[in-house]
C-alpha atoms as a PDB file:
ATOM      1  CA  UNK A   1      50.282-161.257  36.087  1.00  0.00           C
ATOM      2  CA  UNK A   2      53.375-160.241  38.310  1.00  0.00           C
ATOM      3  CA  UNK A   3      53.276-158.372  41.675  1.00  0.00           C
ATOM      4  CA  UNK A   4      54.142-155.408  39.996  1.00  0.00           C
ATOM      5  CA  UNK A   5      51.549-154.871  37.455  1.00  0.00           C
ATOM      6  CA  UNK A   6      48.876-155.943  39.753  1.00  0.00           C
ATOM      7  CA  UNK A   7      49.878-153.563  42.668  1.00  0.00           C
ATOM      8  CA  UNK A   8      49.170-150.968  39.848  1.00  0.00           C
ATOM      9  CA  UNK A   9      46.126-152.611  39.190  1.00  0.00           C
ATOM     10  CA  UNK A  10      45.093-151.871  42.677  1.00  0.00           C
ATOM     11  CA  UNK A  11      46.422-148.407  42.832  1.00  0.00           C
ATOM     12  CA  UNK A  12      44.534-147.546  39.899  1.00  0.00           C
ATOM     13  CA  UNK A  13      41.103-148.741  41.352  1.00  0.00           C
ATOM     14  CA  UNK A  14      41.814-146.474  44.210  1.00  0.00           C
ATOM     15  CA  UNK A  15      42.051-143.356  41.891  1.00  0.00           C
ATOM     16  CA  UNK A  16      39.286-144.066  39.585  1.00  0.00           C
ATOM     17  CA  UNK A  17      36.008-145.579  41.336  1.00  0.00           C
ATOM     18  CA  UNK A  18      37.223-145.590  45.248  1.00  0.00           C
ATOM     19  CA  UNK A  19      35.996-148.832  47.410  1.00  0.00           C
ATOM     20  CA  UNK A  20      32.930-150.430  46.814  1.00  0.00           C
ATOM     21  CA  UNK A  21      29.701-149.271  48.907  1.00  0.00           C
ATOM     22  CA  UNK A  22      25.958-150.370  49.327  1.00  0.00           C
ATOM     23  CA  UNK A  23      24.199-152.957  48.375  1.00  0.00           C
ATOM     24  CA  UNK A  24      20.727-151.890  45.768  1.00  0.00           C
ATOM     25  CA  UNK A  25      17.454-152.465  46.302  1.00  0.00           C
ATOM     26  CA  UNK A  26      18.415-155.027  43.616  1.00  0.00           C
ATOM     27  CA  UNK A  27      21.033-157.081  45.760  1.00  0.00           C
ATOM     28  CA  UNK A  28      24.033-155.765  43.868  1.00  0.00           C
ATOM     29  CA  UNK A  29      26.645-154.045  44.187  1.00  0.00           C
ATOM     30  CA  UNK A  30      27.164-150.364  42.628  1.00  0.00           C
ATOM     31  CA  UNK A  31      29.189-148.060  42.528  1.00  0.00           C
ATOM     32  CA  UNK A  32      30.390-145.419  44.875  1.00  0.00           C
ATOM     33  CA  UNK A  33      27.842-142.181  44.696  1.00  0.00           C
ATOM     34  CA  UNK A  34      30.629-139.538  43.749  1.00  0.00           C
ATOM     35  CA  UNK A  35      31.370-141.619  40.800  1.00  0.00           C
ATOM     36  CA  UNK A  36      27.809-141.718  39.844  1.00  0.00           C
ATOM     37  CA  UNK A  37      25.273-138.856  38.133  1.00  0.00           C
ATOM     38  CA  UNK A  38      21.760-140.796  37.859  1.00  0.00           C
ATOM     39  CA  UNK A  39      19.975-140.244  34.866  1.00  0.00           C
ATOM     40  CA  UNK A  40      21.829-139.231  31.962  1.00  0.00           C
ATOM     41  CA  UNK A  41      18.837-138.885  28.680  1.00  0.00           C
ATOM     42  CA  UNK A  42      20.248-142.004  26.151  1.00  0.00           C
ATOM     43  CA  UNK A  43      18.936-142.813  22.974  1.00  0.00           C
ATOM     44  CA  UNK A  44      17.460-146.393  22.595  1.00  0.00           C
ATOM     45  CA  UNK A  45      20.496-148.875  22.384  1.00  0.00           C
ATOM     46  CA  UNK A  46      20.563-151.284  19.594  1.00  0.00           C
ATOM     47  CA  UNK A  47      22.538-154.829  20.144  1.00  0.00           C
ATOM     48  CA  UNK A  48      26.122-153.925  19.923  1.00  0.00           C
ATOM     49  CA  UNK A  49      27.480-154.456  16.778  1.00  0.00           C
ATOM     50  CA  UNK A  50      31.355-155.938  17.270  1.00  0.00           C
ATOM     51  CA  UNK A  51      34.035-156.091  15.206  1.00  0.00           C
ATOM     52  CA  UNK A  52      36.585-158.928  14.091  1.00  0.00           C
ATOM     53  CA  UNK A  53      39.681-158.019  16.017  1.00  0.00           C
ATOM     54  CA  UNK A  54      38.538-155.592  18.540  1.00  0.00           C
ATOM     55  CA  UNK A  55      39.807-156.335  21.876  1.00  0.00           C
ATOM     56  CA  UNK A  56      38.786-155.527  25.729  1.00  0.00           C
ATOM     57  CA  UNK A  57      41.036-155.312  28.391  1.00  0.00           C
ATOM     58  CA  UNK A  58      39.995-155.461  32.243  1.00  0.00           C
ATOM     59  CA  UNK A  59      40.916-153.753  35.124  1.00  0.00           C
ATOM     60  CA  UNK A  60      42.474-157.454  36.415  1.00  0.00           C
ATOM     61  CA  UNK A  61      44.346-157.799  33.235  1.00  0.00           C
ATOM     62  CA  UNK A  62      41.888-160.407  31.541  1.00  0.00           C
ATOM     63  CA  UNK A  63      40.379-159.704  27.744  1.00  0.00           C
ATOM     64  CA  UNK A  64      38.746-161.518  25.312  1.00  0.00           C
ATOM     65  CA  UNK A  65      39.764-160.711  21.566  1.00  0.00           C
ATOM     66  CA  UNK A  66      36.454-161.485  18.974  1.00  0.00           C
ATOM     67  CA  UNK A  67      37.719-163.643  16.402  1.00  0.00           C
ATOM     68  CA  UNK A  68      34.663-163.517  14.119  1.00  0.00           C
ATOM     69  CA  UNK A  69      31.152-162.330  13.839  1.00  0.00           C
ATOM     70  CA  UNK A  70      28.906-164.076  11.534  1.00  0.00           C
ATOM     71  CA  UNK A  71      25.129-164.545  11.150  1.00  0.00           C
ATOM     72  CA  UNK A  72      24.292-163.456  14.883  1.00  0.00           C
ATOM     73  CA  UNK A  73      26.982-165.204  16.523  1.00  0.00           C
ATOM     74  CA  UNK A  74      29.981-164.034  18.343  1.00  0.00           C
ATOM     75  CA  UNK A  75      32.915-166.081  18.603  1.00  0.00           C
ATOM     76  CA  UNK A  76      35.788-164.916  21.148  1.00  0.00           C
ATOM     77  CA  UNK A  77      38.751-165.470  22.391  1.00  0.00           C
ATOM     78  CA  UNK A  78      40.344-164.874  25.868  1.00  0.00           C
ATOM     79  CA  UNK A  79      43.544-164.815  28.139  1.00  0.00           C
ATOM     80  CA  UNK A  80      43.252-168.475  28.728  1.00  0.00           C
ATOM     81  CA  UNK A  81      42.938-168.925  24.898  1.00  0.00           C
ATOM     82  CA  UNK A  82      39.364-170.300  25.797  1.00  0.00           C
ATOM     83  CA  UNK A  83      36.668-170.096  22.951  1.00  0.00           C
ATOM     84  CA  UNK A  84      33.518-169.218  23.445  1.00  0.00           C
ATOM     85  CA  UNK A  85      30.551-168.267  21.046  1.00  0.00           C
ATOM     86  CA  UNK A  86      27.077-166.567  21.590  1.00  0.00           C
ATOM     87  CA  UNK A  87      24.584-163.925  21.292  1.00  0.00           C
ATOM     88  CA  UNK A  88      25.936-160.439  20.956  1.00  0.00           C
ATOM     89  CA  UNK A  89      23.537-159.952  24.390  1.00  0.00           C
ATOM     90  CA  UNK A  90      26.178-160.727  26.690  1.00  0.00           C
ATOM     91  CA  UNK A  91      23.308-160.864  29.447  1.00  0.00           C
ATOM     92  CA  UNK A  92      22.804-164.123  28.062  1.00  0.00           C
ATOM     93  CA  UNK A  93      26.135-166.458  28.967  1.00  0.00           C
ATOM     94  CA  UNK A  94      27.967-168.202  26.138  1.00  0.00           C
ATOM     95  CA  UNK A  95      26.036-170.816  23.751  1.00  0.00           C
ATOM     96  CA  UNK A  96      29.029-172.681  23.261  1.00  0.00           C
ATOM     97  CA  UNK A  97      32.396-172.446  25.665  1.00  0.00           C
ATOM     98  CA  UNK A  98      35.015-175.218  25.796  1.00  0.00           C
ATOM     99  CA  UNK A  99      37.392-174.976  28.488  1.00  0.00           C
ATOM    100  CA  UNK A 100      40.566-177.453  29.150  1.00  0.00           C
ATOM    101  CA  UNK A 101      39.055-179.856  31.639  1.00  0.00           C
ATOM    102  CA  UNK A 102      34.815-179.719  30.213  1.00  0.00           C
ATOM    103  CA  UNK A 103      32.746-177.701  27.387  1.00  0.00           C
ATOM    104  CA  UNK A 104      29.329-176.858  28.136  1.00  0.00           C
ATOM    105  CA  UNK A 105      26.604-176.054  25.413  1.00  0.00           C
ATOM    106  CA  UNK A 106      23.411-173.533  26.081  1.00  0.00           C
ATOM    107  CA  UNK A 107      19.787-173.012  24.608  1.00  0.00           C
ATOM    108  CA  UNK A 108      17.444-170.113  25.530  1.00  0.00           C
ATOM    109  CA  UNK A 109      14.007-169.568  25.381  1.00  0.00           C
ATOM    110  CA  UNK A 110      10.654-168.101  26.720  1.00  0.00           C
ATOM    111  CA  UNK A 111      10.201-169.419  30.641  1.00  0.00           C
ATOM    112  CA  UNK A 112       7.641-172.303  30.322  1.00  0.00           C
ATOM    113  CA  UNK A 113       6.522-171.140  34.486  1.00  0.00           C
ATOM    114  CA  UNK A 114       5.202-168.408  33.380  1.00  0.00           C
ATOM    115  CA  UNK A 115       1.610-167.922  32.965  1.00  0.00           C
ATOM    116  CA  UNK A 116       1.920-165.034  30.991  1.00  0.00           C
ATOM    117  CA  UNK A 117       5.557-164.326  28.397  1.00  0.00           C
ATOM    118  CA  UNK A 118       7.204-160.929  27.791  1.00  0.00           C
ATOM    119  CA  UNK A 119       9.968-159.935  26.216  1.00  0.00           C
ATOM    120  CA  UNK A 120      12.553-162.468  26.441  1.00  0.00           C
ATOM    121  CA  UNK A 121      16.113-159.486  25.763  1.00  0.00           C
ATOM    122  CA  UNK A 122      16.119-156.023  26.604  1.00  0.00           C
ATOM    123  CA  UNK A 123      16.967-155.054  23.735  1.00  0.00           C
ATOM    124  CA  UNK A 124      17.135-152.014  22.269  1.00  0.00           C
ATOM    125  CA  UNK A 125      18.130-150.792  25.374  1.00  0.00           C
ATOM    126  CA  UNK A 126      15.529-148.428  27.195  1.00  0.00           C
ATOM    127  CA  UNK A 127      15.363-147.741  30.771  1.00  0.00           C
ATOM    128  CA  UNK A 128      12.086-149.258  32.282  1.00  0.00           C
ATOM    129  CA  UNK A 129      12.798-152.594  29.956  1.00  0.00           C
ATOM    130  CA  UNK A 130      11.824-155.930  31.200  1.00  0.00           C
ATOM    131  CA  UNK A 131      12.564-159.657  30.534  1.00  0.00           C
ATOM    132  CA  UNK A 132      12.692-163.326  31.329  1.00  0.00           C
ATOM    133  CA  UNK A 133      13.851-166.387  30.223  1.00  0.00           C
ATOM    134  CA  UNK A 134      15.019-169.925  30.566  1.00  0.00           C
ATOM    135  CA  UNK A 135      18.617-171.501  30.152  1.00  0.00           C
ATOM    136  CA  UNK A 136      18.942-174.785  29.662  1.00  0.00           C
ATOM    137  CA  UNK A 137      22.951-176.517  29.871  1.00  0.00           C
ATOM    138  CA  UNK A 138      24.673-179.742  29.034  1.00  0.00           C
ATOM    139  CA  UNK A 139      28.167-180.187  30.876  1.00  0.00           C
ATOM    140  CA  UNK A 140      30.413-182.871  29.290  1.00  0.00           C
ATOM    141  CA  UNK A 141      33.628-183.401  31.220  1.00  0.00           C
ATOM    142  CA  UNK A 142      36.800-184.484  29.818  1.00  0.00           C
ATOM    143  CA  UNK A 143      36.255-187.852  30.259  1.00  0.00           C
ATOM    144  CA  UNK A 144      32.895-187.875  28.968  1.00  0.00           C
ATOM    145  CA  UNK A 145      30.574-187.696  31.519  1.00  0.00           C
ATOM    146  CA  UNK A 146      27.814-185.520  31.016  1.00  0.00           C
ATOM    147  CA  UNK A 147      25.728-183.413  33.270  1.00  0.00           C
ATOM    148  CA  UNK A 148      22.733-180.862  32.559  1.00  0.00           C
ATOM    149  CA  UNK A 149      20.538-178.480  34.600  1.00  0.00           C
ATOM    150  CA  UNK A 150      17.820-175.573  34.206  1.00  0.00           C
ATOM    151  CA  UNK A 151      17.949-172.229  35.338  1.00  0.00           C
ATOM    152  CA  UNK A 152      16.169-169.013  34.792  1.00  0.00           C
ATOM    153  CA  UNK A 153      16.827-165.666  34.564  1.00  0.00           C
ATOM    154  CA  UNK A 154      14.533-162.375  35.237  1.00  0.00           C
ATOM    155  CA  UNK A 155      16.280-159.015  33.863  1.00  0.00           C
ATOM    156  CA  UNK A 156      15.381-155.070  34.090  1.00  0.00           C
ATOM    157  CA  UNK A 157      17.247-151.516  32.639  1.00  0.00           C
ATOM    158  CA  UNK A 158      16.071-149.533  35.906  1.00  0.00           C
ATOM    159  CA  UNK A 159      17.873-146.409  35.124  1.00  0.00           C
ATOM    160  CA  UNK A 160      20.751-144.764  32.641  1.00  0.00           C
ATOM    161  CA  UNK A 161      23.961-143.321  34.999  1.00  0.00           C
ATOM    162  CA  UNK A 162      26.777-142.151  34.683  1.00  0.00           C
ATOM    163  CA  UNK A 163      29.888-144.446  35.786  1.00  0.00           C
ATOM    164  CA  UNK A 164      33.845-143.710  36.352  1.00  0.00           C
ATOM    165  CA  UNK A 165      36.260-146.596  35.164  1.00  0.00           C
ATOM    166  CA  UNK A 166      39.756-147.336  34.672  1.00  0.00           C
ATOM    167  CA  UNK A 167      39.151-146.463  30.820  1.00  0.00           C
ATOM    168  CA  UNK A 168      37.279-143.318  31.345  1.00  0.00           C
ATOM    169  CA  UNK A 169      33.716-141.827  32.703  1.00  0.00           C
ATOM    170  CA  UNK A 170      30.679-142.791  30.616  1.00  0.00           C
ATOM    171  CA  UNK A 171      26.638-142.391  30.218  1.00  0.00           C
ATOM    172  CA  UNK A 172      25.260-146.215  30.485  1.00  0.00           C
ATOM    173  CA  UNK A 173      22.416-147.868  30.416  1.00  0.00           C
ATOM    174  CA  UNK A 174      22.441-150.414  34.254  1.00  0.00           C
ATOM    175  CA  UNK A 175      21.189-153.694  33.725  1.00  0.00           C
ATOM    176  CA  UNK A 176      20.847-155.577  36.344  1.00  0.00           C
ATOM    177  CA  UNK A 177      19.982-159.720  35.637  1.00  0.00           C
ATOM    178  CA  UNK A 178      19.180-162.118  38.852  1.00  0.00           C
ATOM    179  CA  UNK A 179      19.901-166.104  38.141  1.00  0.00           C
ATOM    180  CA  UNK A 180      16.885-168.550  39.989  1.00  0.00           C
ATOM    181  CA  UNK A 181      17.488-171.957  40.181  1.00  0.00           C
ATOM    182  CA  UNK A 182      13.637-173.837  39.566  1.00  0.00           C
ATOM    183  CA  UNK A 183      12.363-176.566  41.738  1.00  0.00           C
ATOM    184  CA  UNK A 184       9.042-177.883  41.074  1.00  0.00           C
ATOM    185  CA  UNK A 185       7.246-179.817  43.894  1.00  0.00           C
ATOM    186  CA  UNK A 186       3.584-181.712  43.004  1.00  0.00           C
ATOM    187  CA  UNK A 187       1.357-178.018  44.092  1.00  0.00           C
ATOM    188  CA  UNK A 188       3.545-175.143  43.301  1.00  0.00           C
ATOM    189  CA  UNK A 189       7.089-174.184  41.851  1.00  0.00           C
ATOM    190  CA  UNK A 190      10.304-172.572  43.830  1.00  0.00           C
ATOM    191  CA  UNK A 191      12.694-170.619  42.917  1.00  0.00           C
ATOM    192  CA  UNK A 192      16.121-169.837  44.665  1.00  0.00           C
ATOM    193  CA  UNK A 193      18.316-166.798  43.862  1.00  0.00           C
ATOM    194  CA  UNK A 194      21.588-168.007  42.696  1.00  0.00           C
ATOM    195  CA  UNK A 195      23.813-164.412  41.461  1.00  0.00           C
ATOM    196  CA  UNK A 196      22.859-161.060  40.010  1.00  0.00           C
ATOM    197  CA  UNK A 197      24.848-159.963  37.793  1.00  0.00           C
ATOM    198  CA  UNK A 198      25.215-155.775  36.484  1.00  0.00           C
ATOM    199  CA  UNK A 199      26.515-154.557  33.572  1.00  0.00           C
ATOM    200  CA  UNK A 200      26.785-151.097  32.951  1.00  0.00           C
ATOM    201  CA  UNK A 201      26.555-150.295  28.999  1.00  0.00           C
ATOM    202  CA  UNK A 202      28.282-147.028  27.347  1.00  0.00           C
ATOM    203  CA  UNK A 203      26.622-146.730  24.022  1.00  0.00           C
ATOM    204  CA  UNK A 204      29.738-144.600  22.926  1.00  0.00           C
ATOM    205  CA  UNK A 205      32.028-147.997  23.600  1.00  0.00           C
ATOM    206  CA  UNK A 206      29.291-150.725  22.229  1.00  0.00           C
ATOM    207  CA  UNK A 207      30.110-152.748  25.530  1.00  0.00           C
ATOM    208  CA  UNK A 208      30.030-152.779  29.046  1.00  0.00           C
ATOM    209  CA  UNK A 209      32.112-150.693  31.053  1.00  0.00           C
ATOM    210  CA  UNK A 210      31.403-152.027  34.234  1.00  0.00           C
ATOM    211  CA  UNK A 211      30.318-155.485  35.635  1.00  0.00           C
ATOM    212  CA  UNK A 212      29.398-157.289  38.934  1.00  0.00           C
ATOM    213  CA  UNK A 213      28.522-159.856  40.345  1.00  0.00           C
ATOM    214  CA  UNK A 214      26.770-160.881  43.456  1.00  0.00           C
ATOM    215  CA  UNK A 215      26.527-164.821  44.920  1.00  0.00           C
ATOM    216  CA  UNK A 216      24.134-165.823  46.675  1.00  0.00           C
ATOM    217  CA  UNK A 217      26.532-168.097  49.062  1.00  0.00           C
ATOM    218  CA  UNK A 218      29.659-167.390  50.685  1.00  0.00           C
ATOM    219  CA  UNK A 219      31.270-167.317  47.577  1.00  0.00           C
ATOM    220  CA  UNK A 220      33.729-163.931  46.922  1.00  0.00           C
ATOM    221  CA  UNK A 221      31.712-161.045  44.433  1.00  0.00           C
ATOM    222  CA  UNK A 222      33.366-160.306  41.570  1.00  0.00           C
ATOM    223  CA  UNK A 223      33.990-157.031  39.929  1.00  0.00           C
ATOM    224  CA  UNK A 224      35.354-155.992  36.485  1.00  0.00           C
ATOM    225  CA  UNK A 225      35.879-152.575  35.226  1.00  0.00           C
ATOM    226  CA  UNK A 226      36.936-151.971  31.011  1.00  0.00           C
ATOM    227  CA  UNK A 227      40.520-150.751  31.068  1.00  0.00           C
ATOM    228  CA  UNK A 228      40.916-150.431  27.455  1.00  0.00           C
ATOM    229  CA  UNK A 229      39.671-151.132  23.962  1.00  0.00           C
ATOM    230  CA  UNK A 230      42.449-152.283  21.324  1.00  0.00           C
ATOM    231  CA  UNK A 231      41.615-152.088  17.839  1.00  0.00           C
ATOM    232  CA  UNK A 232      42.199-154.411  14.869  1.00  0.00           C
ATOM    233  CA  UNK A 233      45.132-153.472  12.741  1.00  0.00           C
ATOM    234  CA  UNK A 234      44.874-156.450  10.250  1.00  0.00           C
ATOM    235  CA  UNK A 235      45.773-155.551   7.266  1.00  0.00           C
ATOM    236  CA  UNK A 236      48.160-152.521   8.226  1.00  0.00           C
ATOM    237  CA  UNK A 237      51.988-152.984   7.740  1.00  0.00           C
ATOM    238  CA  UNK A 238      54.332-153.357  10.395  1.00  0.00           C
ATOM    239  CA  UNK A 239      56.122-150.454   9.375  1.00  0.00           C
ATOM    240  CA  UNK A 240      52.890-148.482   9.885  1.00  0.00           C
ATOM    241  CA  UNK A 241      51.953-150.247  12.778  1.00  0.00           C
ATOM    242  CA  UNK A 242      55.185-148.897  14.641  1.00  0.00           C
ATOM    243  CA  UNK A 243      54.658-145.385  13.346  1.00  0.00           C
ATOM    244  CA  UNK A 244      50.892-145.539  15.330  1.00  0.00           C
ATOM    245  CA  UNK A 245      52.980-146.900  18.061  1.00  0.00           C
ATOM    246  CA  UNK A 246      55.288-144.120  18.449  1.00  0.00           C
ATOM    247  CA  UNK A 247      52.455-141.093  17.722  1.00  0.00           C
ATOM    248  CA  UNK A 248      50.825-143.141  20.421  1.00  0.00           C
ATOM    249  CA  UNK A 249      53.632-142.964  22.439  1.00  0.00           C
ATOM    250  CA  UNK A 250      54.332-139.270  22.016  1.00  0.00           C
ATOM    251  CA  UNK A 251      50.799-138.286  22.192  1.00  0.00           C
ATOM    252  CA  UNK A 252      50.969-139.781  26.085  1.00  0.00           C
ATOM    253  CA  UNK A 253      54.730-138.566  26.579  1.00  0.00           C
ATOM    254  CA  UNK A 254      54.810-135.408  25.743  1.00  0.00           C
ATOM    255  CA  UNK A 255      51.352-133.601  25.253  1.00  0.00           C
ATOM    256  CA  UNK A 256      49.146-132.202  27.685  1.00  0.00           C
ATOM    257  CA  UNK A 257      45.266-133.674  28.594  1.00  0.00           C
ATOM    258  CA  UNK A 258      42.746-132.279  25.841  1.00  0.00           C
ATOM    259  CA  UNK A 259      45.732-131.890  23.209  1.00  0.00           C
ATOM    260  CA  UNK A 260      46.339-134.500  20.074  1.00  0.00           C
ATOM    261  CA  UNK A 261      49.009-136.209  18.289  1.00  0.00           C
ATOM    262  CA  UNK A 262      48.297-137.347  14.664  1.00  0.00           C
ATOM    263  CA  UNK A 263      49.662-140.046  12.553  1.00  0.00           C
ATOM    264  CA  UNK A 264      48.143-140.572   8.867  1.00  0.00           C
ATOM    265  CA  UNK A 265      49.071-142.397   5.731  1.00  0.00           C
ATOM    266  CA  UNK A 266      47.353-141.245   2.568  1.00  0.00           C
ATOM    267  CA  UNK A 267      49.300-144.651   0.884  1.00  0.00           C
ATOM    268  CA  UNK A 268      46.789-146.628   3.233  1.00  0.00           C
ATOM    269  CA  UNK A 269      44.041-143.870   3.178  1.00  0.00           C
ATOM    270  CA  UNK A 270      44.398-144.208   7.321  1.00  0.00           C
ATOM    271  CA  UNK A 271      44.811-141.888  10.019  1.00  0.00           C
ATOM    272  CA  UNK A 272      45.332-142.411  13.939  1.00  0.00           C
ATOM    273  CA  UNK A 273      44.551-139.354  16.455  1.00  0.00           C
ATOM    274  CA  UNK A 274      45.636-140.046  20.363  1.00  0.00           C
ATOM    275  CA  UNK A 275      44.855-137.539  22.749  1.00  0.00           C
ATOM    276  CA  UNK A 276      45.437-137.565  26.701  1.00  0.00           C
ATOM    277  CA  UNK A 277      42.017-137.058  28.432  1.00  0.00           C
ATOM    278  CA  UNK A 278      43.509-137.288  32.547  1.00  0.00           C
ATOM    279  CA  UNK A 279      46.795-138.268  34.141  1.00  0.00           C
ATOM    280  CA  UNK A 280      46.888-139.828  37.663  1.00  0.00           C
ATOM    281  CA  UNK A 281      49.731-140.703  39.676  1.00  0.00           C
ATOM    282  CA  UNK A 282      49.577-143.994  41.721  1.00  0.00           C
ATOM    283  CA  UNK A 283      50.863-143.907  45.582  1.00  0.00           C
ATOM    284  CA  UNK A 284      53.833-145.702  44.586  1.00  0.00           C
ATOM    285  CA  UNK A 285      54.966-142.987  42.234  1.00  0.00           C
ATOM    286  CA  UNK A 286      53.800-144.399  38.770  1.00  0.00           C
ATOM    287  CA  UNK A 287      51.878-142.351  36.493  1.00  0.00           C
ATOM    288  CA  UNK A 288      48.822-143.270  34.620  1.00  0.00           C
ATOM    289  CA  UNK A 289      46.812-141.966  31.604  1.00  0.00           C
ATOM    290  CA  UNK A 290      43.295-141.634  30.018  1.00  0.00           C
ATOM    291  CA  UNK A 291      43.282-141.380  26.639  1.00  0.00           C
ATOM    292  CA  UNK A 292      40.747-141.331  23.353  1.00  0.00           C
ATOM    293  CA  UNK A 293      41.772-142.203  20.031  1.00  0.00           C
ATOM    294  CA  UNK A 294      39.966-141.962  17.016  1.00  0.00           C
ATOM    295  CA  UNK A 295      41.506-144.608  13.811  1.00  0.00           C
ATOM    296  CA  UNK A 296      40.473-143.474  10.461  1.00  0.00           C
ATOM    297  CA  UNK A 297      40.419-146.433   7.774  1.00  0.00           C
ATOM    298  CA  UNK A 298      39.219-147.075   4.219  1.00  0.00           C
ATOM    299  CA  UNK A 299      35.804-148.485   5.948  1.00  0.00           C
ATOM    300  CA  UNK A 300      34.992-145.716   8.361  1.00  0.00           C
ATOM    301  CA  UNK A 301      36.097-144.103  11.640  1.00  0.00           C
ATOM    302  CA  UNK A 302      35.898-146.078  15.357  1.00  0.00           C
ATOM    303  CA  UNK A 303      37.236-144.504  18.504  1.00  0.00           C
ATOM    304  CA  UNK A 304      38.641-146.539  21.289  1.00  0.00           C
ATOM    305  CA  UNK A 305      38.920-145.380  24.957  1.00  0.00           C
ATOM    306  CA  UNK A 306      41.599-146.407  27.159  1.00  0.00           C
ATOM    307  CA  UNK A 307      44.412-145.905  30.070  1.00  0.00           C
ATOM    308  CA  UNK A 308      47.816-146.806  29.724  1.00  0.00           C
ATOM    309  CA  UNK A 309      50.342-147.072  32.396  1.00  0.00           C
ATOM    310  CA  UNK A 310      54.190-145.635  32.171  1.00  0.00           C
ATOM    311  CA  UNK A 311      56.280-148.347  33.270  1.00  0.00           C
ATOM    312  CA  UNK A 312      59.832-148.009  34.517  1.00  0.00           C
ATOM    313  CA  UNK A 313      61.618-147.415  31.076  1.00  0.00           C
ATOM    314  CA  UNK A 314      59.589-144.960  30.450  1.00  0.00           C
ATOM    315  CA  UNK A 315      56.913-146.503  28.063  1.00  0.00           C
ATOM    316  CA  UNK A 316      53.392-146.508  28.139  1.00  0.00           C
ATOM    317  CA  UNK A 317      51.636-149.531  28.187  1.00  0.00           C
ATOM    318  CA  UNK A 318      48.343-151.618  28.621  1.00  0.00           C
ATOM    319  CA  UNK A 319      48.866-154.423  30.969  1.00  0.00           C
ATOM    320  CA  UNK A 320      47.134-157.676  30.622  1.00  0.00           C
ATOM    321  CA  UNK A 321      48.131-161.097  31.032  1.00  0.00           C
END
């Protein structure tokens, strides 16, 4: 990512969330109070449900594309043009991930130190949920040496809030997940606290809107908001495909926050509606737009929330790398 596109990156942050404040009674961070309303009511949230071609952008110009979604099992895709597979509960890390120097493979289960097992997901999502459970690894480097270890995880949902994000402000469920490393000795068992990790999850997305992470070493916390969400568009022309495009474009050009610019195509029974939700202009003079679009095709309706960023020729576009 050049200089350019990530000093916009930065400027952006400053307009939508602010800097980052307090620590949790959790260990985590969170975000600043004025960008958070605690308690929004939320209906139980099922696992999300993703579909083959959708893809997330971040607010440091990473995203992972999902390439398929078959019996339970999410395969993705991501800048790097890593592949990764697992659970559609992302609070449990990939079952399968090859990388270019090592690949590592995952198994989960009920903690075997417990005395007595709950749940082992938090699924569907309710505040107040609980769980716990074990991950077991295998590293295998690139020239074949091999590695494991054991870990175990302890999760709550300790309240619904309401967050503000690059893509756009949200009701979400905060789930907050703390990583123990396990050392038994001959009279008793330790544990060490290795990284909690939040999500915060907008039902009205199906994913996470806001992430963090917490070490607990000197290593730098990391924090990801969701910039946009980029639909599929397999099976749709290239002819049609520009016409979206340039309703897209107008719809962020020309039309004021609240109002809508439609494209449809009753030859591929489809339909496209952009509309402008908040404009921002960073500090060094570019301008920057929230918008919501809503794609009608054959097999239902989706809507996709987003910002977009007008560049020097005067286009709008979603960075990434």
């Amino acid at each position: 990512m050049n200089k350019n596109i990530a000093n916009l990156f930065r400027a952006l942050r400053i307009i939508t969330i602010g800097s980052l404040t307090a620590l949790t009674a959790y260990g985590c961070a969170t975000v600043p109070p004025s960008s958070v309303t605690a308690g929004p009511r939320l209906e139980p949230a099922p696992l999300p449900a993703y579909s083959q071609g959708t893809t997330f952008v971040y607010s440091d110009g990473k995203w992972e594309t999902v390439i398929d979604n078959t019996s339970g099992l999410v395969t993705w895709k991501d800048h790097r043009n890593y592949v990764y597979s697992g659970s559609p509960d992302f609070t449990f890390r990939p079952s399968e991930w090859q990388g270019k120097n090592r690949r590592v493979s995952r198994q989960f289960g009920p903690r075997e130190d417990l005395f007595i097992q709950g749940p082992t997901n938090l699924w569907p999502l309710r505040a107040g949920n609980l769980a716990s459970y074990s991950e077991n690894g295998t590293w295998v480097s690139k020239g074949g040496a091999e590695s494991t270890y054991q870990t175990v995880w302890s999760c709550a949902v300790p309240v619904t809030e309401r967050v503000s994000v690059m893509a756009g402000d949200f009701d979400t469920y905060r789930i907050v997940c703390k990583r123990y490393s396990v050392y038994r000795r001959t009279t008793r068992t330790r544990y060490r606290l290795r990284e909690t990790k939040v999500w915060n999850y907008a039902p009205a997305v199906g994913h996470y809107v806001l992430a963090t992470t917490e070490y607990n070493s000197d290593k730098a916390p990391r924090r990801s908001e969701l910039l946009a969400v980029l639909p599929s568009l397999s099976g749709i022309s290239a002819t049609a495909r520009r016409q979206m495009e340039r309703s897209f474009q107008q719809a962020l050009e020309r039309k004021k926050s609240g109002q809508t610019v439609r494209w449809s195509s009753a030859k591929l029974k489809a339909s496209v509606e952009t509309m402008p939700t908040k404009t921002f202009k960073t500090p060094d003079g570019n301008y920057s737009r929230r918008y919501v679009q809503k794609l009608t095709l054959p097999d239902g309706q989706k809507t996709y929330y987003g910002m977009a960023i007008r560049n020097s020729k005067g286009e709008w576009t979603i960075p990434r790398r």
